[in-house]
PDB file of N, CA and C in Angstrom:
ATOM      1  N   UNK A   1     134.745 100.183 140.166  1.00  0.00           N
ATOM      2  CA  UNK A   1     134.134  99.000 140.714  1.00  0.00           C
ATOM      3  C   UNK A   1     132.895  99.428 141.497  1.00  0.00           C
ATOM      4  N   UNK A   2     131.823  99.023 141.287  1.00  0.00           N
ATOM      5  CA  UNK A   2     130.815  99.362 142.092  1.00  0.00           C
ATOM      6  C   UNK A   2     130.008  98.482 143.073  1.00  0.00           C
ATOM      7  N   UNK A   3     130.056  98.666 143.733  1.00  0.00           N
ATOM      8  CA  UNK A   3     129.148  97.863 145.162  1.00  0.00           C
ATOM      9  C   UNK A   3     127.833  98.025 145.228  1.00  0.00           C
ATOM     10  N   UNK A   4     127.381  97.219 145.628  1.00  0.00           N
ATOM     11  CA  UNK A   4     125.545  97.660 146.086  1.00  0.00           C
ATOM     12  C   UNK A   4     125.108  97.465 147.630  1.00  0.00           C
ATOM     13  N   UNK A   5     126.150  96.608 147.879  1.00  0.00           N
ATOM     14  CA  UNK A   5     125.692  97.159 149.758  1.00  0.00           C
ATOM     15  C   UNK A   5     127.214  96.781 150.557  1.00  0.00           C
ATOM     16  N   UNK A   6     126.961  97.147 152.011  1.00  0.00           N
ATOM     17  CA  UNK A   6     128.193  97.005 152.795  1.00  0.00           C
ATOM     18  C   UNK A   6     128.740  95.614 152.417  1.00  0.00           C
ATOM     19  N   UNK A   7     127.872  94.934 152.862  1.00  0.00           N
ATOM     20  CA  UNK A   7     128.756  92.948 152.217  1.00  0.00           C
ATOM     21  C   UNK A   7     129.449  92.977 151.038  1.00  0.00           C
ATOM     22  N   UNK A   8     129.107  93.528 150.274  1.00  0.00           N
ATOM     23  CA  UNK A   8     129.772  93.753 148.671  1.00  0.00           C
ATOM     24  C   UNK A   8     131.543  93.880 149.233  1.00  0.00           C
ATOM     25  N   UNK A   9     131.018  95.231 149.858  1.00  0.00           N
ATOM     26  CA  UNK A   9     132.462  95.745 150.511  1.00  0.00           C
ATOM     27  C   UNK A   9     133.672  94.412 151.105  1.00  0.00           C
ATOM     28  N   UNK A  10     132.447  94.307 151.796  1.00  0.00           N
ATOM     29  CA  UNK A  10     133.547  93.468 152.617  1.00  0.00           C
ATOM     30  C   UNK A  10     133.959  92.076 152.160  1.00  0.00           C
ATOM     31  N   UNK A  11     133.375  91.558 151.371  1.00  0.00           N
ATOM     32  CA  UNK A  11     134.130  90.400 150.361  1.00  0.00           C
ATOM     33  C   UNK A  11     134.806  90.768 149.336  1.00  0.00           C
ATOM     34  N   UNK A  12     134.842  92.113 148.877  1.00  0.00           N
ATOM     35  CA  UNK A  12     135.644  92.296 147.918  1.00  0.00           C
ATOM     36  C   UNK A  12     136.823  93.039 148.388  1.00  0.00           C
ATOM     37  N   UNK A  13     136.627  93.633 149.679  1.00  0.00           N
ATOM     38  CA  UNK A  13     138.076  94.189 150.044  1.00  0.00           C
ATOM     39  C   UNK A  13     138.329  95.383 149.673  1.00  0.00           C
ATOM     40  N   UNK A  14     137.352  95.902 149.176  1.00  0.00           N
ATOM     41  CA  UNK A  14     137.653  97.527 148.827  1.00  0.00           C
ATOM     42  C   UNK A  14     136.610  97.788 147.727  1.00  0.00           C
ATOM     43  N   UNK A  15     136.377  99.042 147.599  1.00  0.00           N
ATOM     44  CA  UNK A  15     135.597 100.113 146.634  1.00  0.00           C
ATOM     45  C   UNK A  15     135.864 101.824 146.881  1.00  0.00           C
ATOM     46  N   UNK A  16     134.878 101.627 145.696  1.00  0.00           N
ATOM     47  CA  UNK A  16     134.819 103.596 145.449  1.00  0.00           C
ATOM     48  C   UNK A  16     133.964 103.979 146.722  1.00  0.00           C
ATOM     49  N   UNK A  17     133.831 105.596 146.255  1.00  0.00           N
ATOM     50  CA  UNK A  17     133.314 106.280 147.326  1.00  0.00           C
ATOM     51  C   UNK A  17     132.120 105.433 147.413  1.00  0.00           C
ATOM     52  N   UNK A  18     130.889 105.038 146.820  1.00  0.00           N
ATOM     53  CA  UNK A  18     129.445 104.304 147.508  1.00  0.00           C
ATOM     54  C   UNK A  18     129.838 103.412 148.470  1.00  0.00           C
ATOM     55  N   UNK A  19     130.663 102.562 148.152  1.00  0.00           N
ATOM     56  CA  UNK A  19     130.712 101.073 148.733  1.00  0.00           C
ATOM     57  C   UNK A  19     131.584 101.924 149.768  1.00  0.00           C
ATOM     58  N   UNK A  20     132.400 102.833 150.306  1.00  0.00           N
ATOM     59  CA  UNK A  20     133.076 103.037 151.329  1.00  0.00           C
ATOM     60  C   UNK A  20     131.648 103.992 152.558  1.00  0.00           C
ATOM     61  N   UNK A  21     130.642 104.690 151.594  1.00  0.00           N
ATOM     62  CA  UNK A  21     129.099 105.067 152.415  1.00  0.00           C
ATOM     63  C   UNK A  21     128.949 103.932 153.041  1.00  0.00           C
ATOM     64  N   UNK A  22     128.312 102.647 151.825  1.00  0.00           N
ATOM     65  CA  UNK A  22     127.194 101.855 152.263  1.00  0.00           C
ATOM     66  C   UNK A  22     127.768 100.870 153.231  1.00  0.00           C
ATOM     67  N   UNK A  23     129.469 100.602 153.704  1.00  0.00           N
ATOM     68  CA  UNK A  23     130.312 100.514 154.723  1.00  0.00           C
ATOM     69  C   UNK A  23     129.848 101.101 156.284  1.00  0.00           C
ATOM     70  N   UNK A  24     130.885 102.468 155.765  1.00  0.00           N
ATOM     71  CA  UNK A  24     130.162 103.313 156.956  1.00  0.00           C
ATOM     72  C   UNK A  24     129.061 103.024 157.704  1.00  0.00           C
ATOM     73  N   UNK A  25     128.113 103.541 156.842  1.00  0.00           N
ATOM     74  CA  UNK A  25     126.653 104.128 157.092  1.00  0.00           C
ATOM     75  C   UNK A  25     126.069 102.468 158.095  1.00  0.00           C
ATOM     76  N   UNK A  26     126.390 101.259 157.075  1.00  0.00           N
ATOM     77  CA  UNK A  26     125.853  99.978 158.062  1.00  0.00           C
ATOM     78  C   UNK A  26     126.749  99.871 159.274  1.00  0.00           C
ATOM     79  N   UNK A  27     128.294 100.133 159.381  1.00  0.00           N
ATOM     80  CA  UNK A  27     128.556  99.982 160.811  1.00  0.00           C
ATOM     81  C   UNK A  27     127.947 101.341 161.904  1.00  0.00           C
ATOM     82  N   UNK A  28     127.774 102.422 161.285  1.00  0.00           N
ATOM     83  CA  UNK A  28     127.313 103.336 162.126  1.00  0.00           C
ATOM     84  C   UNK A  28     125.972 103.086 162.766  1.00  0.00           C
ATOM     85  N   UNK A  29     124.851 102.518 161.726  1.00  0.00           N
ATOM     86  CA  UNK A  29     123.569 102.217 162.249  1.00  0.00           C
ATOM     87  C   UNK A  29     123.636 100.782 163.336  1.00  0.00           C
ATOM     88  N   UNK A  30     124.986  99.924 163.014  1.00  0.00           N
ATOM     89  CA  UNK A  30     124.761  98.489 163.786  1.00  0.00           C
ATOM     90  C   UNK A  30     125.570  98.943 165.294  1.00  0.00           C
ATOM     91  N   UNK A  31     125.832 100.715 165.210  1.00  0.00           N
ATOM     92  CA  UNK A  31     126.559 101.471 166.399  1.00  0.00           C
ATOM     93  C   UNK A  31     125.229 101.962 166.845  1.00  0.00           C
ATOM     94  N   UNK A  32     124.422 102.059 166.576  1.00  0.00           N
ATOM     95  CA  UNK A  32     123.026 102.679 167.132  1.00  0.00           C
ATOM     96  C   UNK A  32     123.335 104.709 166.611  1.00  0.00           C
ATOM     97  N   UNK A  33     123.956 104.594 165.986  1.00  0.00           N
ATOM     98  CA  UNK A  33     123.975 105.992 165.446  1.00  0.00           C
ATOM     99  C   UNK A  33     123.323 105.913 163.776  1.00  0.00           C
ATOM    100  N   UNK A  34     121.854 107.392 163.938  1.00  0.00           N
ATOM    101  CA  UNK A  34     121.592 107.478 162.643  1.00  0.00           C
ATOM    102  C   UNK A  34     122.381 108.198 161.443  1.00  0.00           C
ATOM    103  N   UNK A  35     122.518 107.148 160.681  1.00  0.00           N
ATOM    104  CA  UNK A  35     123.225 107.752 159.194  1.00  0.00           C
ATOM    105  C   UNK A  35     122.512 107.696 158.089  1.00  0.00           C
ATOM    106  N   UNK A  36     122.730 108.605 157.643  1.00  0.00           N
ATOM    107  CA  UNK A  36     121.937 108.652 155.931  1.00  0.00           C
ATOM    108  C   UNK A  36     122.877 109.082 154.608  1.00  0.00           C
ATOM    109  N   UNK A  37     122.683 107.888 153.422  1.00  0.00           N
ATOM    110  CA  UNK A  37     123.091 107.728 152.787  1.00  0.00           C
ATOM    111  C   UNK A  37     123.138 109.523 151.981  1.00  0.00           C
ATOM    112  N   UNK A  38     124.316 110.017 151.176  1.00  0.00           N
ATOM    113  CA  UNK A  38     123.706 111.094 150.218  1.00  0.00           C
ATOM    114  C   UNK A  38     124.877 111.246 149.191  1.00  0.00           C
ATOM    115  N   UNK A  39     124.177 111.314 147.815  1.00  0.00           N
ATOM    116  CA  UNK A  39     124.866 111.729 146.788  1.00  0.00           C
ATOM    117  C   UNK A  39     125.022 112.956 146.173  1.00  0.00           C
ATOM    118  N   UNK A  40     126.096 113.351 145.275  1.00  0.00           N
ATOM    119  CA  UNK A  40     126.249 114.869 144.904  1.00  0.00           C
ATOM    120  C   UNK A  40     127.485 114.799 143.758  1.00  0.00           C
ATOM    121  N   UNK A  41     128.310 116.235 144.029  1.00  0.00           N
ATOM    122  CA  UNK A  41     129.460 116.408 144.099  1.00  0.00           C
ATOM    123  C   UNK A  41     130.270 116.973 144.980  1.00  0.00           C
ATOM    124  N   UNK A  42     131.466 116.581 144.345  1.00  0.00           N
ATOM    125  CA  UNK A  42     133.011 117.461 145.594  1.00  0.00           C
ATOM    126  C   UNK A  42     133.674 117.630 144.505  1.00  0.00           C
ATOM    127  N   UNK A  43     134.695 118.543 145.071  1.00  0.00           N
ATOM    128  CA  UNK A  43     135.464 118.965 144.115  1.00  0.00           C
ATOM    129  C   UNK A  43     136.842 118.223 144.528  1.00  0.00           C
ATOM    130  N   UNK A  44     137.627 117.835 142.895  1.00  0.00           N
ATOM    131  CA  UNK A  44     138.750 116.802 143.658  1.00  0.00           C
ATOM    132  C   UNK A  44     139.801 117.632 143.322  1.00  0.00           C
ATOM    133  N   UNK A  45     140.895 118.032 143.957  1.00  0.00           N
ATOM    134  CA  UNK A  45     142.232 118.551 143.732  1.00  0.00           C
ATOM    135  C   UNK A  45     143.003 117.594 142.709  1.00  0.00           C
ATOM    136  N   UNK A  46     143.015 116.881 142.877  1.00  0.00           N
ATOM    137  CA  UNK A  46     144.026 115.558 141.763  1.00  0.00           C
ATOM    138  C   UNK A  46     143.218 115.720 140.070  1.00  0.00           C
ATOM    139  N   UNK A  47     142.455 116.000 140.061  1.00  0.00           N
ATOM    140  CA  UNK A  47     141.663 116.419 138.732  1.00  0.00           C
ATOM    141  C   UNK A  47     141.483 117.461 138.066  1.00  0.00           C
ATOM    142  N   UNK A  48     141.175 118.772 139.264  1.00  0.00           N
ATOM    143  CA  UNK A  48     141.170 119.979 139.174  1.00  0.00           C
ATOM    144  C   UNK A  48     139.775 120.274 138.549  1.00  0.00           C
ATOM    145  N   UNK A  49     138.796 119.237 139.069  1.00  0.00           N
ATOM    146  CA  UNK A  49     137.322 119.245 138.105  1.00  0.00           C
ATOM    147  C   UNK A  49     136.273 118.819 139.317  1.00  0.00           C
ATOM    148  N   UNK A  50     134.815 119.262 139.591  1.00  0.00           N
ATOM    149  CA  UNK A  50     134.279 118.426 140.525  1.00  0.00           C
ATOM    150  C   UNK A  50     133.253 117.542 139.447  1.00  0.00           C
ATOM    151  N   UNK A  51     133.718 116.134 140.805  1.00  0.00           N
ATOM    152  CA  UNK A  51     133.461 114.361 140.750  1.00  0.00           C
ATOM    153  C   UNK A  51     131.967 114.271 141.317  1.00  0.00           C
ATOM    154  N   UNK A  52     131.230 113.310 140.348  1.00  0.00           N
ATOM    155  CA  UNK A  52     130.053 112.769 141.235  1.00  0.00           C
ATOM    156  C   UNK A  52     130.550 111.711 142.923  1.00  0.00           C
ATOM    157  N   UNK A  53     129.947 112.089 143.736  1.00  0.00           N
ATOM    158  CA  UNK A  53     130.869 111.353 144.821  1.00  0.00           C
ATOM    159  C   UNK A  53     129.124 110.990 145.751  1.00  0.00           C
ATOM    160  N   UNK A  54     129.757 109.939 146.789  1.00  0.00           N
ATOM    161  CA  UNK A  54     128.678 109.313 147.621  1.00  0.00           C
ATOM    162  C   UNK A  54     129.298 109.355 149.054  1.00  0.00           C
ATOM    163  N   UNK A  55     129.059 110.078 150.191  1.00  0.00           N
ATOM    164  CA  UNK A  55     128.988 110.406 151.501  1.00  0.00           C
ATOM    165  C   UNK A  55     128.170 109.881 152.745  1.00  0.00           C
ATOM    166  N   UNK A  56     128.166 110.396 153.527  1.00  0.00           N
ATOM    167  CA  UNK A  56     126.908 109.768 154.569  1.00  0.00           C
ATOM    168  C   UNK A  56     127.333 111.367 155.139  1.00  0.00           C
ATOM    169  N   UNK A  57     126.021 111.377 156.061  1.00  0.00           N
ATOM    170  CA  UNK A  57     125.935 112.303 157.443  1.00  0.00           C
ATOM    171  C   UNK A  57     125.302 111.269 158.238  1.00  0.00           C
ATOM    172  N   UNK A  58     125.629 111.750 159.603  1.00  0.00           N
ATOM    173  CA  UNK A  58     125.147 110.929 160.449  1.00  0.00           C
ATOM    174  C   UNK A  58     125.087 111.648 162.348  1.00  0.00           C
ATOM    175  N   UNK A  59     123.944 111.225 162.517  1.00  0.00           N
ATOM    176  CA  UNK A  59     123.054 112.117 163.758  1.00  0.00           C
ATOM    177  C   UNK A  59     123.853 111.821 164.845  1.00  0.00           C
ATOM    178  N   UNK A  60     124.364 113.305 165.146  1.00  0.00           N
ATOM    179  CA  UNK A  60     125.188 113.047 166.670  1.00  0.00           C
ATOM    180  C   UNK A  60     124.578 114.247 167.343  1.00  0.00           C
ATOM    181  N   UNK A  61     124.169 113.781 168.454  1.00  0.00           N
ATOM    182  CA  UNK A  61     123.151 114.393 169.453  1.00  0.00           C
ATOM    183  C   UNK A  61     122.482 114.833 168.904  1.00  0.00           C
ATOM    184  N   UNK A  62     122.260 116.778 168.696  1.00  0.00           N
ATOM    185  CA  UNK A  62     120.968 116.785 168.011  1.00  0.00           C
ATOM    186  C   UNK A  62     121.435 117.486 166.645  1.00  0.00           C
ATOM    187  N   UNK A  63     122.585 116.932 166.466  1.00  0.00           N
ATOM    188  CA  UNK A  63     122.345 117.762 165.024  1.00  0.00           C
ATOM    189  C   UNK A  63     123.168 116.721 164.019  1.00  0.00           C
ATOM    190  N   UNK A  64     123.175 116.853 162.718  1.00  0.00           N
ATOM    191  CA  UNK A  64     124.136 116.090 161.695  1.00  0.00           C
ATOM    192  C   UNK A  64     124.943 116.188 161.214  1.00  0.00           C
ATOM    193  N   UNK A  65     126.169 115.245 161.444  1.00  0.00           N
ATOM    194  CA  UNK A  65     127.462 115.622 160.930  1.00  0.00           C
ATOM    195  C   UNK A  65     127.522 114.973 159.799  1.00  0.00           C
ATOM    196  N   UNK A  66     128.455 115.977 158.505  1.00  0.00           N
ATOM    197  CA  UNK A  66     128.757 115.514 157.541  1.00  0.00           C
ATOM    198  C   UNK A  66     129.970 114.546 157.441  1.00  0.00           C
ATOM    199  N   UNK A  67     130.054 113.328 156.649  1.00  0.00           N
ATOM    200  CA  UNK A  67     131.030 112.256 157.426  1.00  0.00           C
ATOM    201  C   UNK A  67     131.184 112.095 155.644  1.00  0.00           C
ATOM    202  N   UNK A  68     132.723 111.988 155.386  1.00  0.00           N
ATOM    203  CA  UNK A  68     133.156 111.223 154.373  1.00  0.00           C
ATOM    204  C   UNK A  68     134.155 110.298 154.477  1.00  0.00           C
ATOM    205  N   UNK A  69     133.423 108.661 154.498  1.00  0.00           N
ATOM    206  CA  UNK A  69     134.492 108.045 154.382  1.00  0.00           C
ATOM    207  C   UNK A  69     135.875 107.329 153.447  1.00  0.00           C
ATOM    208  N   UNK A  70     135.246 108.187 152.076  1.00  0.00           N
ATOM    209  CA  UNK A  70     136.473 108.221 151.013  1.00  0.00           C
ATOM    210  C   UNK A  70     137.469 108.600 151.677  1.00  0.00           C
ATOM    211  N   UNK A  71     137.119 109.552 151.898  1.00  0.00           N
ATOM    212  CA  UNK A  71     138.423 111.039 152.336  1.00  0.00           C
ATOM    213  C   UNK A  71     138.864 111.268 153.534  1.00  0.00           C
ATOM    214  N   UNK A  72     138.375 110.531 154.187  1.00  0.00           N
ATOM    215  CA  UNK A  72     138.439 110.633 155.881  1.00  0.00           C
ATOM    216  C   UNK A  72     138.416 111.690 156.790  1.00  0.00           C
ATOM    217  N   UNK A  73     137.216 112.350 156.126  1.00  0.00           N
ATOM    218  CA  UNK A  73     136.875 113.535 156.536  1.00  0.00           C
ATOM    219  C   UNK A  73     135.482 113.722 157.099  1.00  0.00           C
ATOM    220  N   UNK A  74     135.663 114.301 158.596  1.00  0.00           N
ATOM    221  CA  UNK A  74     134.464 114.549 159.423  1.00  0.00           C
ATOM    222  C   UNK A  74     134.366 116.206 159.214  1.00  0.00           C
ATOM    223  N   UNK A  75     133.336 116.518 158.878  1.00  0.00           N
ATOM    224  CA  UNK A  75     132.817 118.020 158.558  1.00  0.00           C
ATOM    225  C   UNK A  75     133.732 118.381 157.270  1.00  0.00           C
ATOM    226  N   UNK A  76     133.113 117.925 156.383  1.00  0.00           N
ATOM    227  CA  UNK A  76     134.375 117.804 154.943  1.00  0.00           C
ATOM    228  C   UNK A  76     134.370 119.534 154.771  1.00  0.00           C
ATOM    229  N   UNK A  77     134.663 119.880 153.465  1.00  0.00           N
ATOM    230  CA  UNK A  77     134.596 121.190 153.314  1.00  0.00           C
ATOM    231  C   UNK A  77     133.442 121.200 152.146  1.00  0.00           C
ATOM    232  N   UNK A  78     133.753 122.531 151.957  1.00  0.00           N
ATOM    233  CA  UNK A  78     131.975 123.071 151.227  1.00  0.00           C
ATOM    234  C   UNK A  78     132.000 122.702 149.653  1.00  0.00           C
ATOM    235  N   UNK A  79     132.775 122.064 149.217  1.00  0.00           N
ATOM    236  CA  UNK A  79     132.313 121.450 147.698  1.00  0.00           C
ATOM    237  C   UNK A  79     131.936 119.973 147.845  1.00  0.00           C
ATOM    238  N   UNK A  80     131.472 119.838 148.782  1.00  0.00           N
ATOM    239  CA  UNK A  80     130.656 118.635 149.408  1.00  0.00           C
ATOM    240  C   UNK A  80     129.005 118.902 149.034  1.00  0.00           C
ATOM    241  N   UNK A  81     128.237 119.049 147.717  1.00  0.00           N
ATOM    242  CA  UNK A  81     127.071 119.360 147.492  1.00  0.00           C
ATOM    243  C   UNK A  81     125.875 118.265 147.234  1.00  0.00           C
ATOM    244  N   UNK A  82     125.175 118.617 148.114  1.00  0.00           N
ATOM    245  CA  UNK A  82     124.183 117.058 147.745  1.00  0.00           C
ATOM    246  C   UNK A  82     122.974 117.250 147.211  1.00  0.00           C
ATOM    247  N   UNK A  83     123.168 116.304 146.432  1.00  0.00           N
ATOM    248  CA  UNK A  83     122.069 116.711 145.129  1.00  0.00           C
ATOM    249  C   UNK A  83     121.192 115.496 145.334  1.00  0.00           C
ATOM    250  N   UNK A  84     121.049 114.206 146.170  1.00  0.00           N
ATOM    251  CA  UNK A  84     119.902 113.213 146.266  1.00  0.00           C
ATOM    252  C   UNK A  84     120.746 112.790 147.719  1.00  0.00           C
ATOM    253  N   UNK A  85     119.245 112.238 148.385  1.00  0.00           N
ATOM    254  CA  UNK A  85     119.723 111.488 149.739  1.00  0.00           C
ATOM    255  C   UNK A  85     119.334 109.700 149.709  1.00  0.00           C
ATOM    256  N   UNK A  86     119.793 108.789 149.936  1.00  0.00           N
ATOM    257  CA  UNK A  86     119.402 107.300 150.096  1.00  0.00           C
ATOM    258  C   UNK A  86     120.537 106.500 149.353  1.00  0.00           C
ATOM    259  N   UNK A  87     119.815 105.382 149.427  1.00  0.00           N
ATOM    260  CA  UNK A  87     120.757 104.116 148.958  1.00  0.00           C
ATOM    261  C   UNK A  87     120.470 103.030 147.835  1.00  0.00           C
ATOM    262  N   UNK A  88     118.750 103.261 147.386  1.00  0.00           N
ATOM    263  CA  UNK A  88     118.398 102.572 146.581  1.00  0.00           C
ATOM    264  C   UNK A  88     118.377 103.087 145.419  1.00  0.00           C
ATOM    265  N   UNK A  89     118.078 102.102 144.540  1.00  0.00           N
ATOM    266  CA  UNK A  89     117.718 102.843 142.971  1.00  0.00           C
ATOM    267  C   UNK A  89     116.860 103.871 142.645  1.00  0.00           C
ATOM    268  N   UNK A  90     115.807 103.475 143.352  1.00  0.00           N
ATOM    269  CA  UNK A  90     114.902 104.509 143.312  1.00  0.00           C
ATOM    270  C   UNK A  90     115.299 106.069 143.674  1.00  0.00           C
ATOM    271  N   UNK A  91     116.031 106.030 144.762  1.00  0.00           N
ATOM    272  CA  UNK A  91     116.583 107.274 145.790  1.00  0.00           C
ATOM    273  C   UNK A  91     116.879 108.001 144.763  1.00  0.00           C
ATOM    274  N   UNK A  92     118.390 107.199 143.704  1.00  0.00           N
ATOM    275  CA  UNK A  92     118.861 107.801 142.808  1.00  0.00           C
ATOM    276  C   UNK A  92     118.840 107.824 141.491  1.00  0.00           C
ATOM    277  N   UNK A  93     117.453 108.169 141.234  1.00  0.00           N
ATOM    278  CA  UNK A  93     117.083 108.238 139.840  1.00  0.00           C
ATOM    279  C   UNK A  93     116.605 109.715 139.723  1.00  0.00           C
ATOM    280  N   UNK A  94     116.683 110.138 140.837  1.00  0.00           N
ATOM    281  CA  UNK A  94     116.667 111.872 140.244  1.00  0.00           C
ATOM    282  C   UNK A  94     118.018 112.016 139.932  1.00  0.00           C
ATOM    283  N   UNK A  95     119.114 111.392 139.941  1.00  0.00           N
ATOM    284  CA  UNK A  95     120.042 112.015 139.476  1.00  0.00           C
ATOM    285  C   UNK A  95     120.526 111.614 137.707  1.00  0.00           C
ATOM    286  N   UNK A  96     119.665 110.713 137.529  1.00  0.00           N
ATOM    287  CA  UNK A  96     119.752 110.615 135.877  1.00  0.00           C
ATOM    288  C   UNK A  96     119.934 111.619 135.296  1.00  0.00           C
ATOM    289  N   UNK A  97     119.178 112.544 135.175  1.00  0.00           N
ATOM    290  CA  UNK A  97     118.846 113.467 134.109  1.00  0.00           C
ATOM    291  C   UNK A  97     120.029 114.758 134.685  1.00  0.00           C
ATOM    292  N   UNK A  98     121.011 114.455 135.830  1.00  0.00           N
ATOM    293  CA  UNK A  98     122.089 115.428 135.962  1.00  0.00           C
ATOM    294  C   UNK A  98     123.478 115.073 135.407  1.00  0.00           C
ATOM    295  N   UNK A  99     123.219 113.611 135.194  1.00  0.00           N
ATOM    296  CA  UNK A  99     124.848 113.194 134.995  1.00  0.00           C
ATOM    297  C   UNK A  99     125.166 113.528 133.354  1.00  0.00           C
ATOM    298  N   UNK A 100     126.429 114.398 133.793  1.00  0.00           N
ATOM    299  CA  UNK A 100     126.682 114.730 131.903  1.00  0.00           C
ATOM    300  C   UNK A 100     126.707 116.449 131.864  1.00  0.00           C
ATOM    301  N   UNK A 101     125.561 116.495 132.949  1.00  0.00           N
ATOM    302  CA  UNK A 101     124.856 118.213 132.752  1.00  0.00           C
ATOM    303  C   UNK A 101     125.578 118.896 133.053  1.00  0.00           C
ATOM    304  N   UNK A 102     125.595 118.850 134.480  1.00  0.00           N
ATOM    305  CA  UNK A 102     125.927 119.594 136.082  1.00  0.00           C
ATOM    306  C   UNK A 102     127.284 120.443 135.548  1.00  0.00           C
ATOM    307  N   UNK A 103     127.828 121.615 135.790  1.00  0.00           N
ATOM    308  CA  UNK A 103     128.301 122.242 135.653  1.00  0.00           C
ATOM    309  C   UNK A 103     128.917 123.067 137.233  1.00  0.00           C
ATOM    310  N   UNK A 104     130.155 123.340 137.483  1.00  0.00           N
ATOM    311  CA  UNK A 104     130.378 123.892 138.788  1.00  0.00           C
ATOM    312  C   UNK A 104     131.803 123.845 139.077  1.00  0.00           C
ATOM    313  N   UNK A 105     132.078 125.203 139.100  1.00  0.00           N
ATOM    314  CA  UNK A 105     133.447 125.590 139.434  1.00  0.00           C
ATOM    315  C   UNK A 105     133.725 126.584 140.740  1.00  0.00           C
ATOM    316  N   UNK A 106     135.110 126.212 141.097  1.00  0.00           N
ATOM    317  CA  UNK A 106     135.515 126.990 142.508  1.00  0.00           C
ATOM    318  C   UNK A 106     135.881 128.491 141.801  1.00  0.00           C
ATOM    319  N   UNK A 107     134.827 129.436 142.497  1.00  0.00           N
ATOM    320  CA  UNK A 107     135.041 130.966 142.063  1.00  0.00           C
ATOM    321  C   UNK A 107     135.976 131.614 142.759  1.00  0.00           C
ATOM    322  N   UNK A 108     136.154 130.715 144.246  1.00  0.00           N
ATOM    323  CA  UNK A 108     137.253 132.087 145.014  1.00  0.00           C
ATOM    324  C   UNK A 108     137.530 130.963 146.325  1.00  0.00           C
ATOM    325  N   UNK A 109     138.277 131.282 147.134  1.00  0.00           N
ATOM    326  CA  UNK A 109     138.721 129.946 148.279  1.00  0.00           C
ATOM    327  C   UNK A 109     139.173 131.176 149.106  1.00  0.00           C
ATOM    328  N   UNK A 110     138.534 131.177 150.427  1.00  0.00           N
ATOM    329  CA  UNK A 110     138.949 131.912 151.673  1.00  0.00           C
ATOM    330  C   UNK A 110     139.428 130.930 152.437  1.00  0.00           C
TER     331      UNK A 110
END
């Protein structure tokens, strides 16, 4: 199911990882905290494959925390890779020419 902004969310009562960002990211900014939208991959355990997925970070004091609100994870772990930042179409049209491609596996886990 895909969303295109926080309202989406919230009349429909739920979504995937974007619509749980474009959630976030609008109550964080209507908190006076900066967030920015960003897309990539993570790697999902239930699949055993990494997923295109959609995140936020967002500016606490002076530096940026990585925030996922799929997963409910603040400072997720490192197969959290971001490959475009924003929320519009435009933002993510560099990622056309990756979907299908992208290739990436866990080599070793400390």
């Amino acid at each position: 199911m895909d969303v295109f902004t926080a309202i989406d969310v919230l009349d429909r009562g739920k979504a995937e990882c974007q619509g749980h960002a474009f959630l976030y990211a609008a109550l964080a900014r209507a908190s006076g905290i900066p967030t920015k939208v960003v897309n990539g991959i993570v790697y999902s355990d239930d699949f055993g494959v990494f997923l295109y997925h959609t995140w936020v970070e967002s500016c606490i004091g002076d530096s940026w925390v990585t925030v996922d609100p799929t997963f409910s994870q603040i400072r997720p772990d490192a197969t959290h890779i971001v490959f475009a930042e924003g929320e519009n179409m435009e933002d993510l049209l560099s990622l056309v020419g990756m979907i299908g491609k992208v290739k990436a596996e866990v080599v070793s886990v400390e």
